[in-house]
C-alpha atoms as a PDB file:
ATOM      1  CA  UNK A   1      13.966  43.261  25.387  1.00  0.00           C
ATOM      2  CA  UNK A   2      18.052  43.844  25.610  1.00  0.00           C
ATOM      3  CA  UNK A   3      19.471  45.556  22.968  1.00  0.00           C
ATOM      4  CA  UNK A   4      21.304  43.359  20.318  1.00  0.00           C
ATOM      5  CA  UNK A   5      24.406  44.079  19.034  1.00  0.00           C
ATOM      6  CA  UNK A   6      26.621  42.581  16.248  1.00  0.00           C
ATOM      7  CA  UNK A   7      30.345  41.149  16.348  1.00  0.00           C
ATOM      8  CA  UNK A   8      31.446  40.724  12.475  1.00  0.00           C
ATOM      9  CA  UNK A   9      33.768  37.843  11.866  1.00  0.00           C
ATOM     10  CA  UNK A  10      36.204  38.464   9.226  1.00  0.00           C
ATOM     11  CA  UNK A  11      38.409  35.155   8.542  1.00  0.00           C
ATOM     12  CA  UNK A  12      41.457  35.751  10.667  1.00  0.00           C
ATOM     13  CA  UNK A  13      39.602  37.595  13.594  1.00  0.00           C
ATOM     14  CA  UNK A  14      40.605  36.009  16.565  1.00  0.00           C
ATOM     15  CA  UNK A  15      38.829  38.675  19.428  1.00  0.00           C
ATOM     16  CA  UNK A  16      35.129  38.149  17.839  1.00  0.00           C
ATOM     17  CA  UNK A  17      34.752  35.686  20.876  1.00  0.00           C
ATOM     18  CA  UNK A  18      35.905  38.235  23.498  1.00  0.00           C
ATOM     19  CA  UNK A  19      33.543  41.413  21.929  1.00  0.00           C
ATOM     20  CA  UNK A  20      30.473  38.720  22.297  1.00  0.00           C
ATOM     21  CA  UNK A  21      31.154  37.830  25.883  1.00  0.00           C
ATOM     22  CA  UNK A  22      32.083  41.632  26.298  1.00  0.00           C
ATOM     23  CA  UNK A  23      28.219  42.356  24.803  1.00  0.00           C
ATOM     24  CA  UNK A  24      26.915  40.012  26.842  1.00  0.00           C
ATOM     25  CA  UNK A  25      28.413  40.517  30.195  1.00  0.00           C
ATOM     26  CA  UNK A  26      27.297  44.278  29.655  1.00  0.00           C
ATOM     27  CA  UNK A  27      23.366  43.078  29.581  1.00  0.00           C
ATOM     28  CA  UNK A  28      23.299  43.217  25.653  1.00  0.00           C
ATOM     29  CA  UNK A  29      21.958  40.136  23.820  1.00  0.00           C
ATOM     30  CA  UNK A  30      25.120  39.247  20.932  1.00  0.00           C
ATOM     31  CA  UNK A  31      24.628  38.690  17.958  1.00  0.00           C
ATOM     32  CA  UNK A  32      27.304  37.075  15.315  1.00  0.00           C
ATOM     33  CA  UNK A  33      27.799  38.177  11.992  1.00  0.00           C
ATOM     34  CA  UNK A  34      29.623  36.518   9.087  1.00  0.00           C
ATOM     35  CA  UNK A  35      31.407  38.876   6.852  1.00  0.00           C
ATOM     36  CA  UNK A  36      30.409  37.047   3.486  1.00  0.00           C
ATOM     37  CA  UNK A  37      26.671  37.589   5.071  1.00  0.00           C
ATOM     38  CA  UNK A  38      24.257  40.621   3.610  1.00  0.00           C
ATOM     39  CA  UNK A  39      22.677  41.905   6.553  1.00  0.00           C
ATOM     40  CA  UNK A  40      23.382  43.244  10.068  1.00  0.00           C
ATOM     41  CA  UNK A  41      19.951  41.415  11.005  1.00  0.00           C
ATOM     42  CA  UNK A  42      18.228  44.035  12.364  1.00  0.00           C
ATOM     43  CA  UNK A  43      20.846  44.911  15.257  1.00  0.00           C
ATOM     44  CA  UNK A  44      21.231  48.447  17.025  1.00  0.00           C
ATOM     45  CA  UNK A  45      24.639  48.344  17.060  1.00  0.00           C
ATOM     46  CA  UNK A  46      27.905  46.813  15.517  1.00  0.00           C
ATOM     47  CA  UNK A  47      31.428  45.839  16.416  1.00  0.00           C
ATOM     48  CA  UNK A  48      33.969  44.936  13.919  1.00  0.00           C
ATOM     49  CA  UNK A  49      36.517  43.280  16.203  1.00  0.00           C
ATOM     50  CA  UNK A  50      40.222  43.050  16.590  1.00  0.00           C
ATOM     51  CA  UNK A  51      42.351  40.306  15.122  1.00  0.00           C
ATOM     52  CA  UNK A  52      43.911  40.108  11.622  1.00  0.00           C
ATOM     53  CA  UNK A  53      41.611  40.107   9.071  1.00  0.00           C
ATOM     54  CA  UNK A  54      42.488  38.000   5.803  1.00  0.00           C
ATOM     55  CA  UNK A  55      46.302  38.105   7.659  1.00  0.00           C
ATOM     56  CA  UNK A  56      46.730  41.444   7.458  1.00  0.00           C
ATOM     57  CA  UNK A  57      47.406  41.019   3.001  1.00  0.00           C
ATOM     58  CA  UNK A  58      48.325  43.669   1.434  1.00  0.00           C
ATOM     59  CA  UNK A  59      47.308  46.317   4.820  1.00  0.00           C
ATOM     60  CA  UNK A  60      45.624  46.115   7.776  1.00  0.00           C
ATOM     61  CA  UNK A  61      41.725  45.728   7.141  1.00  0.00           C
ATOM     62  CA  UNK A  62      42.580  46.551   3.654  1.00  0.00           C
ATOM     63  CA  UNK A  63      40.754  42.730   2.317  1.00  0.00           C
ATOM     64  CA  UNK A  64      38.170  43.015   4.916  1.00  0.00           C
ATOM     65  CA  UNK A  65      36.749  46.366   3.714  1.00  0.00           C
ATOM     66  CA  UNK A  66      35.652  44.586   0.638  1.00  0.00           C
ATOM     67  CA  UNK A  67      33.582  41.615   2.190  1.00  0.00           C
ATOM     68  CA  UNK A  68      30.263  41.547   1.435  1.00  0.00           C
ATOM     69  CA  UNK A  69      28.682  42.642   4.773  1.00  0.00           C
ATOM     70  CA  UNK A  70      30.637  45.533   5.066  1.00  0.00           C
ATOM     71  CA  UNK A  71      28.371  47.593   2.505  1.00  0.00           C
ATOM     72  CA  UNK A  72      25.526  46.957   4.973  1.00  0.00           C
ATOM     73  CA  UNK A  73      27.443  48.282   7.539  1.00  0.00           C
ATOM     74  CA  UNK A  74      28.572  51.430   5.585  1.00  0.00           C
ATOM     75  CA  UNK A  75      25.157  52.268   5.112  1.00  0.00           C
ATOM     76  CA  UNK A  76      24.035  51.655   8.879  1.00  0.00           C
ATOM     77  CA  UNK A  77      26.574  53.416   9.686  1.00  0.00           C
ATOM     78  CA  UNK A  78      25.830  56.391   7.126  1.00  0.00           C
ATOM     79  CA  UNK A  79      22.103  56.111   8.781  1.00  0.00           C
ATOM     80  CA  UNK A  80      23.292  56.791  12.766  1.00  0.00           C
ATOM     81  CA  UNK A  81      24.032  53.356  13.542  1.00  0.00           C
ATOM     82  CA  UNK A  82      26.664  53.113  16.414  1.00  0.00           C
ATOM     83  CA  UNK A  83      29.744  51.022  15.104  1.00  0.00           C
ATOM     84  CA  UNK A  84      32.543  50.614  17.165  1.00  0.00           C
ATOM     85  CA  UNK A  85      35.830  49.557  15.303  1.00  0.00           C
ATOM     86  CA  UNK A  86      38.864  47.466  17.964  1.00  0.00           C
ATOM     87  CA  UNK A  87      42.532  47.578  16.836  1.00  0.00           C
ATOM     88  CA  UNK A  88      41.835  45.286  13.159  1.00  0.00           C
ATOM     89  CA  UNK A  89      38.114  47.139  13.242  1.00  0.00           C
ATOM     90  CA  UNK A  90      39.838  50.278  13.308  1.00  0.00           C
ATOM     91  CA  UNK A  91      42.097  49.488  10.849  1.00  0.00           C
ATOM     92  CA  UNK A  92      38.865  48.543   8.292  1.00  0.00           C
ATOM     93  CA  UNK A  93      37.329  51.473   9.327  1.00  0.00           C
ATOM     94  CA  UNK A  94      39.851  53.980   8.096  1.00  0.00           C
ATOM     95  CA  UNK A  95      40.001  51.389   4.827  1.00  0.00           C
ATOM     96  CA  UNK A  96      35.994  51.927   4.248  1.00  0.00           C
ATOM     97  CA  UNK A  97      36.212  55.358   4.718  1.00  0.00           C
ATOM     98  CA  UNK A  98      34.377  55.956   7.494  1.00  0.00           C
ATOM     99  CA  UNK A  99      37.137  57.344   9.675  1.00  0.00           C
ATOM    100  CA  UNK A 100      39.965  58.980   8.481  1.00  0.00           C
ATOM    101  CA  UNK A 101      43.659  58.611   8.461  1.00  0.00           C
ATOM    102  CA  UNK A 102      45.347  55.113   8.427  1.00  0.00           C
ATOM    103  CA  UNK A 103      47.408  52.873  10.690  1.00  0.00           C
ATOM    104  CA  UNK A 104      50.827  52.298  10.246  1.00  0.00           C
ATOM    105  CA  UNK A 105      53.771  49.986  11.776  1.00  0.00           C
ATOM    106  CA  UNK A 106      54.558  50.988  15.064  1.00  0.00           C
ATOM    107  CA  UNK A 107      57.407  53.290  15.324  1.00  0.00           C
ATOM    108  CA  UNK A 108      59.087  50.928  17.521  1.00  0.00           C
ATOM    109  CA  UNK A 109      58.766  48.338  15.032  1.00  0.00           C
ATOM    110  CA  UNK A 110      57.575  45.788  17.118  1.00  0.00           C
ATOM    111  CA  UNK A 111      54.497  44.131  18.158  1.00  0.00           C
ATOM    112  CA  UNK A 112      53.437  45.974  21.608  1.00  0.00           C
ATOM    113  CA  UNK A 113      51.291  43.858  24.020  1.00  0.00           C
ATOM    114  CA  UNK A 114      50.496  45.770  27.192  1.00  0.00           C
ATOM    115  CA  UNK A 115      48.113  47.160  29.764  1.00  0.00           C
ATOM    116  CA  UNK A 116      47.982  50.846  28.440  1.00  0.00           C
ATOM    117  CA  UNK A 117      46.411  54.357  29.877  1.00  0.00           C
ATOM    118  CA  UNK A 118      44.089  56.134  28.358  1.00  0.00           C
ATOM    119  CA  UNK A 119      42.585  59.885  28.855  1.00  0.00           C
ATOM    120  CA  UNK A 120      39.028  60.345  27.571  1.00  0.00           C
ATOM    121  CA  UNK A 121      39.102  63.091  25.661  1.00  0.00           C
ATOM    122  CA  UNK A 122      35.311  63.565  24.786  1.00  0.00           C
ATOM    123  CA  UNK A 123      31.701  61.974  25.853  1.00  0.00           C
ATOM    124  CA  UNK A 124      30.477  63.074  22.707  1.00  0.00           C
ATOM    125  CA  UNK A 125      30.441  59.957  21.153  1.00  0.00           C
ATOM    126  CA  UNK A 126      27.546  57.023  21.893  1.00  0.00           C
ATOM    127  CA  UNK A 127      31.020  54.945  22.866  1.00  0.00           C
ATOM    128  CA  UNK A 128      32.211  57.555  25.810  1.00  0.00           C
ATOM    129  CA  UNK A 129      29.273  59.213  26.861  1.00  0.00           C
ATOM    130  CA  UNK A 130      29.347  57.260  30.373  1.00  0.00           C
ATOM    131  CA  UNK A 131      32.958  58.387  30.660  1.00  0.00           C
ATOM    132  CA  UNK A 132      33.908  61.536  32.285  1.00  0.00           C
ATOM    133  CA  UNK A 133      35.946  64.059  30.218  1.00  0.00           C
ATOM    134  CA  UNK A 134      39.805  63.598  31.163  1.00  0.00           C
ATOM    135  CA  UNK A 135      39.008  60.462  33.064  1.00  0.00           C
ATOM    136  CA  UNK A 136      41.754  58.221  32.965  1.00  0.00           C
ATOM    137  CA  UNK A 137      41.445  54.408  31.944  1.00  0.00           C
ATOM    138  CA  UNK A 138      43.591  51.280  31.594  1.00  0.00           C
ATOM    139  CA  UNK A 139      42.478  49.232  28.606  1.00  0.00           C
ATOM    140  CA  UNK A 140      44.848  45.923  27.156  1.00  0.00           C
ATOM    141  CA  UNK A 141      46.894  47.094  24.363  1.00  0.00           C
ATOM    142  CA  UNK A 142      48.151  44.522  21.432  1.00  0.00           C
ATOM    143  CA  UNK A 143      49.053  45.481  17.638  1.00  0.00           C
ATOM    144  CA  UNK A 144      51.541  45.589  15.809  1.00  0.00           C
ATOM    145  CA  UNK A 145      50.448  48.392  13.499  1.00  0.00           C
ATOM    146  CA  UNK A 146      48.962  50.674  15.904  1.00  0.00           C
ATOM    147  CA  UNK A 147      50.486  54.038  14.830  1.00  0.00           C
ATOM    148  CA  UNK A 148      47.785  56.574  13.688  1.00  0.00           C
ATOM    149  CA  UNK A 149      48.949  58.911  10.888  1.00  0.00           C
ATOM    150  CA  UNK A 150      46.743  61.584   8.878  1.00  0.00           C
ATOM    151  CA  UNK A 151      47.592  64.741   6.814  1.00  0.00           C
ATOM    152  CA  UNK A 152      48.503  67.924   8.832  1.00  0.00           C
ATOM    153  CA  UNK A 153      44.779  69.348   7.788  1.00  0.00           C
ATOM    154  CA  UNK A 154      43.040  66.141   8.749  1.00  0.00           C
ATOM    155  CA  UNK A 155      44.697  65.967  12.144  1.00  0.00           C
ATOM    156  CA  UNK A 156      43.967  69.906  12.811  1.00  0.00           C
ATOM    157  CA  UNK A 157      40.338  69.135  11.778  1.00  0.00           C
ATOM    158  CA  UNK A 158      40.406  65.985  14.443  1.00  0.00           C
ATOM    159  CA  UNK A 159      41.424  68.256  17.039  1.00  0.00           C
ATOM    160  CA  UNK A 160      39.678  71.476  16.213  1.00  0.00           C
ATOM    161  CA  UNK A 161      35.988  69.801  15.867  1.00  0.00           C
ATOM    162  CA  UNK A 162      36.624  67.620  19.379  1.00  0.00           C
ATOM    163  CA  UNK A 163      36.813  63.817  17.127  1.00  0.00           C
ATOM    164  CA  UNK A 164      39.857  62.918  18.927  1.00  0.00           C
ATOM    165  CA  UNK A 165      38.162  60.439  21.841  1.00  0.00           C
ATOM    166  CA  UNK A 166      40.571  58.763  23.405  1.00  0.00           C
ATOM    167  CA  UNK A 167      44.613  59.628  23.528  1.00  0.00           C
ATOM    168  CA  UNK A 168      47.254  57.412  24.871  1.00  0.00           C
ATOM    169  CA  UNK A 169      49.070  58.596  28.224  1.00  0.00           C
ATOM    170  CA  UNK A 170      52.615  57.289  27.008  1.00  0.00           C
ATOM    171  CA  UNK A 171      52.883  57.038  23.579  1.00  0.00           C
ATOM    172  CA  UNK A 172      53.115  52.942  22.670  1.00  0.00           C
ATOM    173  CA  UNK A 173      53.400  52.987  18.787  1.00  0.00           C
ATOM    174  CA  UNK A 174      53.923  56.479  17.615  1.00  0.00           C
ATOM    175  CA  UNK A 175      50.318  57.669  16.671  1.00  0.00           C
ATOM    176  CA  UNK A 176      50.269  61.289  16.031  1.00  0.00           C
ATOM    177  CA  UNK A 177      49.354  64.047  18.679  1.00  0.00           C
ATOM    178  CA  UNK A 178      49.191  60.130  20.866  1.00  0.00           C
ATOM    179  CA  UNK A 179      45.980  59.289  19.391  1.00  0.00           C
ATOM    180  CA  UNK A 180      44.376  56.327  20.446  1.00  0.00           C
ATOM    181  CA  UNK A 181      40.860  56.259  19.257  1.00  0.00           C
ATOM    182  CA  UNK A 182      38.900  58.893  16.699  1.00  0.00           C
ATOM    183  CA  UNK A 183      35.197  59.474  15.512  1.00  0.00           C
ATOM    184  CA  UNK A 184      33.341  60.690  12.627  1.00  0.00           C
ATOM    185  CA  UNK A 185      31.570  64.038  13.291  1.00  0.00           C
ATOM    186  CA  UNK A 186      28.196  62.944  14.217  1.00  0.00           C
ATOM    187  CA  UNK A 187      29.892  60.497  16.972  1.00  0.00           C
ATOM    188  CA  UNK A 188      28.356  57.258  15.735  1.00  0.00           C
ATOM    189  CA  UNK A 189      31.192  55.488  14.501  1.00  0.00           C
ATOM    190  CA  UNK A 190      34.544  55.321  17.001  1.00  0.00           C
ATOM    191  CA  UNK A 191      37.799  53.302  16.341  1.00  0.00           C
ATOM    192  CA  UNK A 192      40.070  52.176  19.369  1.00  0.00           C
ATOM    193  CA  UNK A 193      43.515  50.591  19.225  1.00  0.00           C
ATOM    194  CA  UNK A 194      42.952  49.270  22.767  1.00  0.00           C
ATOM    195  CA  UNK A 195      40.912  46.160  23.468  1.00  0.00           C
ATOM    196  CA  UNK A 196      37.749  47.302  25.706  1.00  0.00           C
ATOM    197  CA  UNK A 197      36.568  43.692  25.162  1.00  0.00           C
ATOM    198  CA  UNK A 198      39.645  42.600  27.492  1.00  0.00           C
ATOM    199  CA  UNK A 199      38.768  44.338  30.476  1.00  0.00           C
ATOM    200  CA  UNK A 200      35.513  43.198  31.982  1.00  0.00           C
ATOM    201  CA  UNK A 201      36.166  40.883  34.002  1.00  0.00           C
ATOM    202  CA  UNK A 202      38.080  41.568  37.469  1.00  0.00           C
ATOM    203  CA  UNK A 203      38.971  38.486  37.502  1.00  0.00           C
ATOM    204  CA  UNK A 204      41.373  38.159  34.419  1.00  0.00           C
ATOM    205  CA  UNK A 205      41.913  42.338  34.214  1.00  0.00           C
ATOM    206  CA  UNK A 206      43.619  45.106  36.192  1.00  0.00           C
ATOM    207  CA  UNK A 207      40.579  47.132  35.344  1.00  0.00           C
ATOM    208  CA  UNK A 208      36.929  46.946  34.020  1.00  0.00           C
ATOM    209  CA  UNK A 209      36.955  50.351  32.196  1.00  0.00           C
ATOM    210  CA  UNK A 210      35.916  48.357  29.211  1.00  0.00           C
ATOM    211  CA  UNK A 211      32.583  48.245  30.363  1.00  0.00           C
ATOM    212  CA  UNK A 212      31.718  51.592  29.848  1.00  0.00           C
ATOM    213  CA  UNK A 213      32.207  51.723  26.094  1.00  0.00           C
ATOM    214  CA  UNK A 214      29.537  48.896  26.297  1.00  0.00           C
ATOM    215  CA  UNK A 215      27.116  50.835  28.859  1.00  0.00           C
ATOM    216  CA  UNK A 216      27.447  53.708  27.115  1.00  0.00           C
ATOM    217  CA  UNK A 217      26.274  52.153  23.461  1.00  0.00           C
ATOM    218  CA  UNK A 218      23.034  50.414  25.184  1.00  0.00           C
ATOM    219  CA  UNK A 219      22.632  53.430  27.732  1.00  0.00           C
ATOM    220  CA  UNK A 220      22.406  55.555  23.970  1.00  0.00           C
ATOM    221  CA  UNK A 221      19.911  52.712  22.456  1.00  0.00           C
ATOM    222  CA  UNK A 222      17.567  52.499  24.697  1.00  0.00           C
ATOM    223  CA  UNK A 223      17.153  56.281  24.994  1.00  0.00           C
ATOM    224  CA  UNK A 224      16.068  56.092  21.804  1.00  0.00           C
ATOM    225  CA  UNK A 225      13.057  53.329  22.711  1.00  0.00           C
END
């Protein structure tokens, strides 16, 4: 049986599409979810995709957090569930808490659409662990508030306890220490500014290093049986 995993639809996503082809050309069966909706029906793993949820009101994600399904996903996500958060899932992470830090405008003040390079930091996540450590990856870039920002101690705690997972190689938007993607300490739960969705296909990508965040989630799933 493939493993199923979920794509939450937030009004205003517009990539929800993308991460359930991306799920399915990876071998995974996908499964939407509607954010008013109060359960991840018995999925193994979730993907709060990019776009801009409720248009971006207030801040980034900052609605979104609120909608109904997103207390199931806190608590799947407090019980080991993998969730992977792209760009506006990100963004909603840090609101709900489950990452820390926040995303800002981009230094550059302008919305940055681009095919960006990425070094893996760490395949200690179930979103990298098919990477190589320092391997270097092009994955489609497009926000407009993509600039990571924490406190001095939060960053030093990032960096000292190995949750900094992916860093940009030319800094797009200003992120601190050129942070492109972070996870919580037990490596469940990853947010990405890039769009791994994007880059599947040769046909339509310069790369298809998006796969492996995909491989790697059902490579960790059905490990576990």
């Amino acid at each position: 049986m493939a493993v199923r995993i979920g794509v939450v639809t937030f009004p205003g996503s517009l990539d929800d599409h993308d991460a359930l082809r991306a799920v399915r050309l990876a071998g995974a069966e996908a499964v939407p979810l509607w954010h008013a909706g109060d359960s991840v029906e018995g999925v193994s793993a979730l993907v709060l995709p990019g776009g801009f949820s409720y248009g971006d009101y207030l801040r980034a994600g900052a609605i979104a957090r609120f909608s109904p399904l997103m207390a199931e996903v806190i608590k799947a996500a407090d019980q080991g569930m993998p969730v992977l958060g792209i760009c506006n899932g990100f963004q909603v992470l840090c609101e709900a808490h489950l990452l820390p830090g926040a995303l800002i405008r981009n230094d550059v003040q302008r919305f940055v659409c681009r095919d960006q390079q990425l070094r893996v930091e760490t395949t200690d996540t179930v979103w990298s662990q098919d990477f190589t450590a320092g391997q270097e990856i092009t994955i489609v870039l497009k926000n407009g508030e993509g600039n990571y920002v924490a406190d001095v101690e939060t960053l030093a705690r990032l960096e000292g306890e190995g949750q900094v997972v992916f860093r940009y190689l030319g800094n797009p938007n200003g992120s601190a220490n050129d942070i492109a993607g972070i996870t919580n300490a037990r490596g469940n739960v990853v947010g990405l500014m890039p769009h791994p969705e994007h880059n599947l296909d040769p046909l339509t990508s310069p790369s298809t290093d998006g796969r492996t965040f995909f491989s790697s989630v059902i490579s960790y799933v059905e490990a576990l049986g």
